[in-house]
N, C-alpha and C. Protein backbone atom coordinates (compact mmCIF):
# COMPACT_ATOMS: atom_id res chain seq x y z
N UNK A 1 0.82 -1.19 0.00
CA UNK A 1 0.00 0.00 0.00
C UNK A 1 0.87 1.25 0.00
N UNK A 2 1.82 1.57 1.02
CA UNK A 2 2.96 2.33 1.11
C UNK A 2 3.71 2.11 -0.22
N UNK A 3 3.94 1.19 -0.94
CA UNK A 3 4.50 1.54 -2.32
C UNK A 3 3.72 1.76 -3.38
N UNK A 4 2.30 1.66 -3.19
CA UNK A 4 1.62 2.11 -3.98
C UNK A 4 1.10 3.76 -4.45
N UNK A 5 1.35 4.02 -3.45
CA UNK A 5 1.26 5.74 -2.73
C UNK A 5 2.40 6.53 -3.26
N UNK A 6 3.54 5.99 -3.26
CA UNK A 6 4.90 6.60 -3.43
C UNK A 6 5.14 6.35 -5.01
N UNK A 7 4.75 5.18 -6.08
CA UNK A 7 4.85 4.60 -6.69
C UNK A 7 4.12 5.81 -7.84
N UNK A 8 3.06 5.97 -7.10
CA UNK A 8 1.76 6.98 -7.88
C UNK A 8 2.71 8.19 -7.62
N UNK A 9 2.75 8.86 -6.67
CA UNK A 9 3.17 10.30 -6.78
C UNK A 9 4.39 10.80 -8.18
N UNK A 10 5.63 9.33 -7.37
CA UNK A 10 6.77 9.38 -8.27
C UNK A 10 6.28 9.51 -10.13
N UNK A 11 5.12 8.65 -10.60
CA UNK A 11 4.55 8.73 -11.89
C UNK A 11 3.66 10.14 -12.09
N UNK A 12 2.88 10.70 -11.18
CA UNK A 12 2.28 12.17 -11.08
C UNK A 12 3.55 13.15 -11.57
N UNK A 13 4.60 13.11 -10.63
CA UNK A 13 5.83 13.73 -11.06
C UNK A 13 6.41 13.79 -12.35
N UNK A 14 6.63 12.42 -12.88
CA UNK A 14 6.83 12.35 -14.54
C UNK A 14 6.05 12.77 -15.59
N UNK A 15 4.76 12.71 -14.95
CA UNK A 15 3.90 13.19 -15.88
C UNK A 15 3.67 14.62 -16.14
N UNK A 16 3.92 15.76 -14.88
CA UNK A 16 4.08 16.86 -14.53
C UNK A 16 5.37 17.17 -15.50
N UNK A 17 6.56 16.70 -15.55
CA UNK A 17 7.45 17.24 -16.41
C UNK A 17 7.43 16.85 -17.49
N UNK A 18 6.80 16.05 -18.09
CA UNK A 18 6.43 16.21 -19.35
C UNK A 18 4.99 17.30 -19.84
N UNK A 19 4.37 17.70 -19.49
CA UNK A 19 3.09 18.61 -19.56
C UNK A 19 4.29 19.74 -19.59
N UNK A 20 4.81 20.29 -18.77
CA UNK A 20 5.68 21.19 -18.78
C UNK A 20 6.65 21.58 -19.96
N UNK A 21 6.61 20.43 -20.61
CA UNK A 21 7.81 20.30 -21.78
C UNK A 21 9.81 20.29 -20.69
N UNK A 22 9.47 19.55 -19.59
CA UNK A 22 10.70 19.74 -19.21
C UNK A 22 11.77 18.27 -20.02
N UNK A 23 10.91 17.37 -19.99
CA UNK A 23 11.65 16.32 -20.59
C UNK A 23 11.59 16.03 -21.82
N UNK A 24 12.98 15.70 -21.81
CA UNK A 24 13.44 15.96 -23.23
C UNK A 24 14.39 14.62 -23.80
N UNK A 25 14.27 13.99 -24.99
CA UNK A 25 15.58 12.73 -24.98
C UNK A 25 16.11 13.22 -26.15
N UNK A 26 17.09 12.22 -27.23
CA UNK A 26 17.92 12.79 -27.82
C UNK A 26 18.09 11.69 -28.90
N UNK A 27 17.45 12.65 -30.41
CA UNK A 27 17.18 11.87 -31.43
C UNK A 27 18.53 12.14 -32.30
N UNK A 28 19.47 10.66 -32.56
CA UNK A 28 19.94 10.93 -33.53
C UNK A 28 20.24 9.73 -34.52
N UNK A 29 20.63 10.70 -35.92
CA UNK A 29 20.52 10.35 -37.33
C UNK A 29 21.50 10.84 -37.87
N UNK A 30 21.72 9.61 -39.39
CA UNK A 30 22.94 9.98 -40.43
C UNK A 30 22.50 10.86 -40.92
N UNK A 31 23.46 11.70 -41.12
CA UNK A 31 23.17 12.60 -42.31
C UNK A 31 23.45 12.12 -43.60
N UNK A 32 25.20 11.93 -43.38
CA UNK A 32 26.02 11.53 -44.41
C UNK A 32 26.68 10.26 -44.35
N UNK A 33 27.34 9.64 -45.02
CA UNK A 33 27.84 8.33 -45.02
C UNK A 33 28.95 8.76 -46.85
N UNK A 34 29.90 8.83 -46.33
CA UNK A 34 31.23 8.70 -47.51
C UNK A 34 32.14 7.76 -46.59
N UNK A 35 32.82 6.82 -47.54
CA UNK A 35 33.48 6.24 -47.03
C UNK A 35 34.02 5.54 -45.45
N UNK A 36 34.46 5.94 -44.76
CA UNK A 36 34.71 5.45 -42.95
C UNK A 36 34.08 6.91 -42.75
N UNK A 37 33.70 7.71 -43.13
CA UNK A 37 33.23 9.21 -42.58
C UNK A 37 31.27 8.94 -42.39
N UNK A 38 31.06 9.23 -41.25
CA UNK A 38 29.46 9.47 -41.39
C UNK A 38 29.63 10.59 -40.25
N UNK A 39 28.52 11.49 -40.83
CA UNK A 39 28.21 12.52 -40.55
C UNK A 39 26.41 12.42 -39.31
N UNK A 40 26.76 12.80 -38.56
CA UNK A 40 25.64 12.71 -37.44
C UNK A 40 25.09 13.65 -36.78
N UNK A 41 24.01 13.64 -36.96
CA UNK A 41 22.93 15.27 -36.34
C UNK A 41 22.32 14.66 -35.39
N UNK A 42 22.32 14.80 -34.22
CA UNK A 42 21.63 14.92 -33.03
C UNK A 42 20.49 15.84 -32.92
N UNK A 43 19.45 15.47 -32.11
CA UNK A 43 18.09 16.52 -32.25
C UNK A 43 17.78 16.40 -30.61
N UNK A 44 17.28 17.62 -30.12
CA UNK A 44 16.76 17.20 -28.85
C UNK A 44 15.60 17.09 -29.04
N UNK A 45 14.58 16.49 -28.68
CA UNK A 45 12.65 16.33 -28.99
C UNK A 45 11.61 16.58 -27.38
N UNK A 46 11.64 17.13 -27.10
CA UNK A 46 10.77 17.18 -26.12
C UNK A 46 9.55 15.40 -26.21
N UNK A 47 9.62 15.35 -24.82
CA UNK A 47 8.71 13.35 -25.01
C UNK A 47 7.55 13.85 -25.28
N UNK A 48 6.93 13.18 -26.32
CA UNK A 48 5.04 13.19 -26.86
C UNK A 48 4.40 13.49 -25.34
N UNK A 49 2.87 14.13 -25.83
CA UNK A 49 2.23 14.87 -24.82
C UNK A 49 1.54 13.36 -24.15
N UNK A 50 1.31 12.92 -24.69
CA UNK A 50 0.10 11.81 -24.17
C UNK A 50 1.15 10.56 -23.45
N UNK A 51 2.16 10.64 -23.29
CA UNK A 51 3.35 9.61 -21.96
C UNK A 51 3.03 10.49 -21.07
N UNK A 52 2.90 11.84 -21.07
CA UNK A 52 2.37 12.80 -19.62
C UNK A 52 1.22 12.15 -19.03
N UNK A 53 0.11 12.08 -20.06
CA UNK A 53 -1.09 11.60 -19.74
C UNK A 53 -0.98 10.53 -19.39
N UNK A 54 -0.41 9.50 -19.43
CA UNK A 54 -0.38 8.25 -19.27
C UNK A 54 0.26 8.11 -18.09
N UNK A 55 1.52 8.74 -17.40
CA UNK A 55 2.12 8.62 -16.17
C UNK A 55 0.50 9.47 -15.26
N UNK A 56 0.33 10.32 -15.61
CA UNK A 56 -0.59 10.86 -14.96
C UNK A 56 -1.56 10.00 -14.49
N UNK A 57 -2.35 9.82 -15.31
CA UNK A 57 -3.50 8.55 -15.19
C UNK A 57 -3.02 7.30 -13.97
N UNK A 58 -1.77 7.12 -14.77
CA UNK A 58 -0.93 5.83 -13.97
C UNK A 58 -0.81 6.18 -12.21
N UNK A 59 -0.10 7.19 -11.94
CA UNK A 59 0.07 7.99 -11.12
C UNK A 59 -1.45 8.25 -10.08
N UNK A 60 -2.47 8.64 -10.69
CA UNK A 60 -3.93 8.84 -9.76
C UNK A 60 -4.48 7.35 -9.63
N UNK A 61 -4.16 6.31 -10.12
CA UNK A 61 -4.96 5.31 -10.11
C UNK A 61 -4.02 4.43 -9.20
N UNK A 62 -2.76 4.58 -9.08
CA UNK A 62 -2.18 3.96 -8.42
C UNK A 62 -2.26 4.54 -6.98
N UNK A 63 -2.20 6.13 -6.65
CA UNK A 63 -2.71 6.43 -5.54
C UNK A 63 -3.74 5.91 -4.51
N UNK A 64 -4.83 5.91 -5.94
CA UNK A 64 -6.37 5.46 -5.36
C UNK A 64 -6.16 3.85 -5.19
N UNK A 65 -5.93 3.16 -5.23
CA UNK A 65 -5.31 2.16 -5.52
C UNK A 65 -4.85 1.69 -4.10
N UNK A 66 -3.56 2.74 -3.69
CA UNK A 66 -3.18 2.45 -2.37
C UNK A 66 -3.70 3.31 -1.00
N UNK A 67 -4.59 4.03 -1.46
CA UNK A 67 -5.70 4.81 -0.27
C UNK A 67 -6.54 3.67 0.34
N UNK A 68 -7.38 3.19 -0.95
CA UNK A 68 -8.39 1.94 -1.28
C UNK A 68 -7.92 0.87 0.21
N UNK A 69 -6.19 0.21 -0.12
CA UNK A 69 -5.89 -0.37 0.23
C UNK A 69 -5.52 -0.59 1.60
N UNK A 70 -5.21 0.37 2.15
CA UNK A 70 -4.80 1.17 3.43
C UNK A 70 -6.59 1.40 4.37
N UNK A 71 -7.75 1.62 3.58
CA UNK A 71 -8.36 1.91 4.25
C UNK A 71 -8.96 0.54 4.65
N UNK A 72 -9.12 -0.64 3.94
CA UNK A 72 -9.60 -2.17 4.13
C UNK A 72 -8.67 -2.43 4.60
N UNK A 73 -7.40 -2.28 5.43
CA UNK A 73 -6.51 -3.09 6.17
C UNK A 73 -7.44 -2.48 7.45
């Protein structure tokens, strides 16, 4: 129940920095390719909106989840 509580917040949190646009990963691709030479562009992308939603969701249901659980003990 206690990890269910902590489990949820910690996913509320992830989901919060992505809504924010704080998280960000790191896309990269060839450009070029000559010989032993390749050429490489890195991109930073902010993570899709709806992994917010989804930690979020994850995050309140796992709360309720361990409230639920805590209150039938």
């Amino acid at each position: 129940m206690r990890f269910s509580l902590i489990a949820g917040a910690i996913c509320i949190l992830l989901g919060g920095l992505v809504f924010f646009r704080l998280a960000r990963y790191t896309n990269e691709h060839e450009v070029a390719h000559v010989g032993d030479v390749r050429l490489m562009d890195e991109e930073q992308r902010p993570v899709p909106f709806w992994v917010g939603i989804c930690f979020t969701v994850a995050g309140v249901g796992l709360i309720v989840q361990g409230v639920r659980a805590k209150e039938a003990s």
